[in-house]
N, C-alpha and C. Protein backbone atom coordinates (compact mmCIF):
# COMPACT_ATOMS: atom_id res chain seq x y z
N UNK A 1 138.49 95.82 76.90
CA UNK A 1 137.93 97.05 77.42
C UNK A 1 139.04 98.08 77.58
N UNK A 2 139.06 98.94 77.35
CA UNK A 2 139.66 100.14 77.59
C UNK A 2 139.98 101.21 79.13
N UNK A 3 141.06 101.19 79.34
CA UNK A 3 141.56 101.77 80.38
C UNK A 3 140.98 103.12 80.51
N UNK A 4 140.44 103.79 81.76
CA UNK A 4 140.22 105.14 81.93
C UNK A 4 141.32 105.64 83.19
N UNK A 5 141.27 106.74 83.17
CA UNK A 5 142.12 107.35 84.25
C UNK A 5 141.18 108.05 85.59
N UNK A 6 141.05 107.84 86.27
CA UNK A 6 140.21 108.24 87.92
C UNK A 6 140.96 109.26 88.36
N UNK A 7 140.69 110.34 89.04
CA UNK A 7 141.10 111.18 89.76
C UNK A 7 140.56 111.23 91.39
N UNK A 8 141.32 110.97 92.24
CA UNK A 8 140.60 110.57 93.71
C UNK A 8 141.40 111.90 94.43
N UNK A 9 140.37 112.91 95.17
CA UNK A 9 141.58 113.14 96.11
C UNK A 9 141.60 112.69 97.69
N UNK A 10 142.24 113.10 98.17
CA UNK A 10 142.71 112.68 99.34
C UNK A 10 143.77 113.24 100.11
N UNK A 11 143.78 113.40 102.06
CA UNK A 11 145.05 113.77 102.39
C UNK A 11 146.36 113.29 102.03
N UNK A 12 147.56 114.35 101.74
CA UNK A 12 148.12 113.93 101.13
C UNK A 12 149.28 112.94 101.94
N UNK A 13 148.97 113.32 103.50
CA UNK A 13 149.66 112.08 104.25
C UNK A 13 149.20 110.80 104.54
N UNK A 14 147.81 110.79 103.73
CA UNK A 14 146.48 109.22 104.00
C UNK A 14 147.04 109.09 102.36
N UNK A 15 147.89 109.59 101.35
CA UNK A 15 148.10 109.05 100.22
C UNK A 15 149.78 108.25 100.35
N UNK A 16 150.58 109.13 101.11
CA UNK A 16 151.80 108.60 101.19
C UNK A 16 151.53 107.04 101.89
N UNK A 17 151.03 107.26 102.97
CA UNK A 17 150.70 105.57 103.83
C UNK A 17 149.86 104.61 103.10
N UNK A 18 149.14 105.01 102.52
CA UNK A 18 148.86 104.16 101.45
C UNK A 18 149.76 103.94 100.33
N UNK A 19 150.45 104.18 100.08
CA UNK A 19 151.63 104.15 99.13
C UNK A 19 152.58 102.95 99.84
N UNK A 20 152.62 103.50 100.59
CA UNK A 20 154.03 102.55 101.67
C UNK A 20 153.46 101.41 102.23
N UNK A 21 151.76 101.26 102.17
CA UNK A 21 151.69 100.14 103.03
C UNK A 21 151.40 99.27 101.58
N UNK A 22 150.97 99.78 99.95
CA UNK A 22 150.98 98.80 98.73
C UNK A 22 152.25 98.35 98.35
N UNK A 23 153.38 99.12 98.39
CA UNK A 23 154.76 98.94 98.14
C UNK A 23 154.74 97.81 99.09
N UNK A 24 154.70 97.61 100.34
CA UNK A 24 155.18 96.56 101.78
C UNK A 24 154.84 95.37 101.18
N UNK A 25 152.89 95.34 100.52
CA UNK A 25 152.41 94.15 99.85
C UNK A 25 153.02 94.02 98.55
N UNK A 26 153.79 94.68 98.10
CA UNK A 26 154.20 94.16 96.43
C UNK A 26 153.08 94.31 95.58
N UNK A 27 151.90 95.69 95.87
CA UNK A 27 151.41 96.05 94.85
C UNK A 27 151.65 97.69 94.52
N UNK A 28 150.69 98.19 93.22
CA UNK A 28 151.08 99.35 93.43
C UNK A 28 149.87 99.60 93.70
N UNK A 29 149.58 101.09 93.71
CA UNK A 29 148.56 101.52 93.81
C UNK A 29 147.32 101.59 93.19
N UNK A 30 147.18 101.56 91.74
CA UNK A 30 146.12 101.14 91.12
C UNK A 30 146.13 99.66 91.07
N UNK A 31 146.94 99.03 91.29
CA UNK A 31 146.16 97.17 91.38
C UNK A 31 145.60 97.28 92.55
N UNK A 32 146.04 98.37 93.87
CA UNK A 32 145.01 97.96 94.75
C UNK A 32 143.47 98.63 94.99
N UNK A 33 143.50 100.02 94.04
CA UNK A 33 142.65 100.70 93.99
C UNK A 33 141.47 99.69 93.11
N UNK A 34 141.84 99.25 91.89
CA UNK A 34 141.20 98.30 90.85
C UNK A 34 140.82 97.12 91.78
N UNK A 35 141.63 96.37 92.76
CA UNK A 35 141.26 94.96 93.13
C UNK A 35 139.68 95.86 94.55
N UNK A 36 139.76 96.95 94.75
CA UNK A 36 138.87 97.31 95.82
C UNK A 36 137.57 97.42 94.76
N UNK A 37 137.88 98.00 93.89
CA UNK A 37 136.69 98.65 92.93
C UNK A 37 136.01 97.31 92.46
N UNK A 38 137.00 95.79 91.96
CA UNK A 38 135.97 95.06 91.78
C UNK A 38 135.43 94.20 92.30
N UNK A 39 136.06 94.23 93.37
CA UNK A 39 135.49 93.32 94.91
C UNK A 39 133.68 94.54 95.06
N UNK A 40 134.09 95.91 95.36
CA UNK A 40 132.68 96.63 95.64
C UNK A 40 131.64 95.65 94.46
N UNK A 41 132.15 95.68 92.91
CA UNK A 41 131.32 95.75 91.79
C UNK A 41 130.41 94.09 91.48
N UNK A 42 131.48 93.25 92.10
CA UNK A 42 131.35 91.74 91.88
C UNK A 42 130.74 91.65 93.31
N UNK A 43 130.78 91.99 94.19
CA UNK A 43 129.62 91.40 95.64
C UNK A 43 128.57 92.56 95.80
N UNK A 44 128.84 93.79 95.01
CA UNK A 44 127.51 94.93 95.46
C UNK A 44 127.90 95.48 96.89
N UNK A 45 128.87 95.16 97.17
CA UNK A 45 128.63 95.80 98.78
C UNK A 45 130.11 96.11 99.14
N UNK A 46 130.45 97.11 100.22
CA UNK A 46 132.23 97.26 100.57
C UNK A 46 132.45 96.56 101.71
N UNK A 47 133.54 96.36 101.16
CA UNK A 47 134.56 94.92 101.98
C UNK A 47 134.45 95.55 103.13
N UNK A 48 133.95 95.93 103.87
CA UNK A 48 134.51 96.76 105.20
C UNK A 48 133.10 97.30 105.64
N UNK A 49 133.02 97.59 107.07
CA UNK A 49 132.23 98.18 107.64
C UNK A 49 132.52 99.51 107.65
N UNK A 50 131.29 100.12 107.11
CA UNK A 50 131.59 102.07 107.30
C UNK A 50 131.98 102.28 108.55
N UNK A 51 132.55 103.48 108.44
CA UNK A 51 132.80 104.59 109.91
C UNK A 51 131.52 104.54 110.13
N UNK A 52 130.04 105.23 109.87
CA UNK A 52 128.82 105.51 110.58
C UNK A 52 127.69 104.32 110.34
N UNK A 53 128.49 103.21 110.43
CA UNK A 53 127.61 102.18 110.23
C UNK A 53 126.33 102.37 111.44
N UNK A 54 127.28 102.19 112.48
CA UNK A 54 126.26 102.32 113.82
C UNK A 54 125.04 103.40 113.73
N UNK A 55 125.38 104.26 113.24
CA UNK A 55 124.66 105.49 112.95
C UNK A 55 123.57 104.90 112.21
N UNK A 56 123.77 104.42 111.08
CA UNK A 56 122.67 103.34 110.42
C UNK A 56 122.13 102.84 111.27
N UNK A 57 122.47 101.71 111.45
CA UNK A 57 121.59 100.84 112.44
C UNK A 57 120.61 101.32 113.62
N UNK A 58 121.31 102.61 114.30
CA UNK A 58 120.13 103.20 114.46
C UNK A 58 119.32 103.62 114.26
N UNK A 59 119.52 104.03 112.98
CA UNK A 59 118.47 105.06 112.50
C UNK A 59 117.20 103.96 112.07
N UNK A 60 118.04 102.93 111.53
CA UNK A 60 117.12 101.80 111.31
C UNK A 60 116.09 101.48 112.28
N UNK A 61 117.01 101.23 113.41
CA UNK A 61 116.36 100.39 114.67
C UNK A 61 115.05 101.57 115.08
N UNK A 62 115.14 102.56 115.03
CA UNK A 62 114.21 103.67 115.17
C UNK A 62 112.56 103.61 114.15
N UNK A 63 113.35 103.63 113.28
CA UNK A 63 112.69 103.50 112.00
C UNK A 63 111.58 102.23 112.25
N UNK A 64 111.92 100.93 112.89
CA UNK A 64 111.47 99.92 112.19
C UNK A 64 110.54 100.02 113.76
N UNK A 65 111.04 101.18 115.56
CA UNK A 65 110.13 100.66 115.92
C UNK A 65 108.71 101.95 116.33
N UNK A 66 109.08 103.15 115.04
CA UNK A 66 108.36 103.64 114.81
C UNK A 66 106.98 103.13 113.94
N UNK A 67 107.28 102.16 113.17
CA UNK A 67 106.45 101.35 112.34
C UNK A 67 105.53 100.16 113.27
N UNK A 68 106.60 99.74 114.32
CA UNK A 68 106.04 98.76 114.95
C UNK A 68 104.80 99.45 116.36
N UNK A 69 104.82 100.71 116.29
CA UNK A 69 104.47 101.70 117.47
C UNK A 69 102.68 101.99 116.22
N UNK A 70 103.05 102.09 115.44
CA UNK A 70 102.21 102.28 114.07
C UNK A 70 101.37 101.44 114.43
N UNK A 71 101.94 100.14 113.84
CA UNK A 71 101.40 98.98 113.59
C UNK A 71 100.03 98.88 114.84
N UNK A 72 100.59 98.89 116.08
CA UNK A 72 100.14 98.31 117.49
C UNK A 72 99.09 99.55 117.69
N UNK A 73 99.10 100.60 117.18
CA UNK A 73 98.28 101.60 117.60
C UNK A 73 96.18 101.40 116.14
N UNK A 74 97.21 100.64 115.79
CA UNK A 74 95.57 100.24 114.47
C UNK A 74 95.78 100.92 113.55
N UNK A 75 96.69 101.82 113.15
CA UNK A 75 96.78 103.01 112.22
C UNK A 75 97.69 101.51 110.83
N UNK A 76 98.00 100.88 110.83
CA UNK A 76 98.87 99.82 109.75
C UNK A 76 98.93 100.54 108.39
N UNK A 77 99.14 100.09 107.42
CA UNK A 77 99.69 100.57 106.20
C UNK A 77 98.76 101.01 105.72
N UNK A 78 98.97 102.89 104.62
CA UNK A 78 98.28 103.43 104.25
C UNK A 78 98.26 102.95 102.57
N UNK A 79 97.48 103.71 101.82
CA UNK A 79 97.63 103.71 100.45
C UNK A 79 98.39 105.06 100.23
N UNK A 80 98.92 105.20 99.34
CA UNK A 80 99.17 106.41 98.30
C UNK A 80 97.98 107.69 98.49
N UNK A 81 96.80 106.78 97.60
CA UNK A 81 95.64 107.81 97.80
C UNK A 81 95.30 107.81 98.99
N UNK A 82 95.76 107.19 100.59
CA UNK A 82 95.44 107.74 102.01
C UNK A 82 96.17 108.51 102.11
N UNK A 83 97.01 109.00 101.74
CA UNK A 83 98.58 109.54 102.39
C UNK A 83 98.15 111.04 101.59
N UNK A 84 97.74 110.82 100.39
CA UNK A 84 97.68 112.46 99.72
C UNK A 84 96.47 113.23 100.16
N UNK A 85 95.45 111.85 100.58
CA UNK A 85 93.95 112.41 101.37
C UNK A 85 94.42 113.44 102.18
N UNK A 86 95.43 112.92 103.52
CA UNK A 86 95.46 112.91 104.42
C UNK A 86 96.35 114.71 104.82
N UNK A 87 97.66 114.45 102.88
CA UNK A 87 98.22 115.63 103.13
C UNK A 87 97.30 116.82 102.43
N UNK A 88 96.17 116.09 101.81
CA UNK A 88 95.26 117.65 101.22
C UNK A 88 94.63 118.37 102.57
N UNK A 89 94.13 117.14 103.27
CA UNK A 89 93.23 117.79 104.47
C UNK A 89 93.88 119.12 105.22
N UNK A 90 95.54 118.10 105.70
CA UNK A 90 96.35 118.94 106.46
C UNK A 90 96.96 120.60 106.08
N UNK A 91 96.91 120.10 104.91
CA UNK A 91 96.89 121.64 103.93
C UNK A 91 95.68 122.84 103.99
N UNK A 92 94.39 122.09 103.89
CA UNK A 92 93.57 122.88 103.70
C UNK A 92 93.02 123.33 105.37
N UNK A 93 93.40 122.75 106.75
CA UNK A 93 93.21 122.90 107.79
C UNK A 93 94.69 124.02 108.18
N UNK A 94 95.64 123.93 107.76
CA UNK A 94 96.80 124.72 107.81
C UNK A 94 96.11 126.18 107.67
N UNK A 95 95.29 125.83 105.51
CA UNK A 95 95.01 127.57 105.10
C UNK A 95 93.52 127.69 105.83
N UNK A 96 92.88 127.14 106.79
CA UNK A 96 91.72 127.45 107.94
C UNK A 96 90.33 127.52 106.84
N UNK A 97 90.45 126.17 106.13
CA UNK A 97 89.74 125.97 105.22
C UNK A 97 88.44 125.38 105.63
């Protein structure tokens, strides 16, 4: 396979410390950029927990007990054709149809 060239930017004092902390390990910088890229590519997922992970999980946790608030109220899963019923009505009650 054939080598390409990446262009990343970044601060340029979050590039020096990264520099100094691959040099410390005895790599350079693209073996460690390449060994991150195929760890993401070979498990699907990053080695690391995001900064706004939490942020996720809430939004999740919201999400799943807006559904469960759904669920308990009798309203449970719509169709497609309920959902467009539902946005024609709201449309045509909007234009005082």
């Amino acid at each position: 396979m054939g080598q390409v060239s990446m262009t990343v930017s970044m601060d340029s004092r979050l590039k020096e410390l990264f520099e100094s902390l691959c040099a410390d390990l005895g790599m350079s910088v693209d073996t460690a950029v390449n060994s991150f890229v195929k760890t993401v590519v070979l498990s699907r997922t990053i080695p690391f927990v995001p900064k706004d992970e939490p942020r996720r999980n809430e939004g999740m946790a919201l999400f799943d007990a807006l559904r469960e608030e759904i669920k308990n109220n009798g309203v449970g899963e719509m169709t497609m054709d309920e959902i467009d019923a539902e946005i024609s009505q709201a449309r045509k009650e909007r234009k005082g149809l």
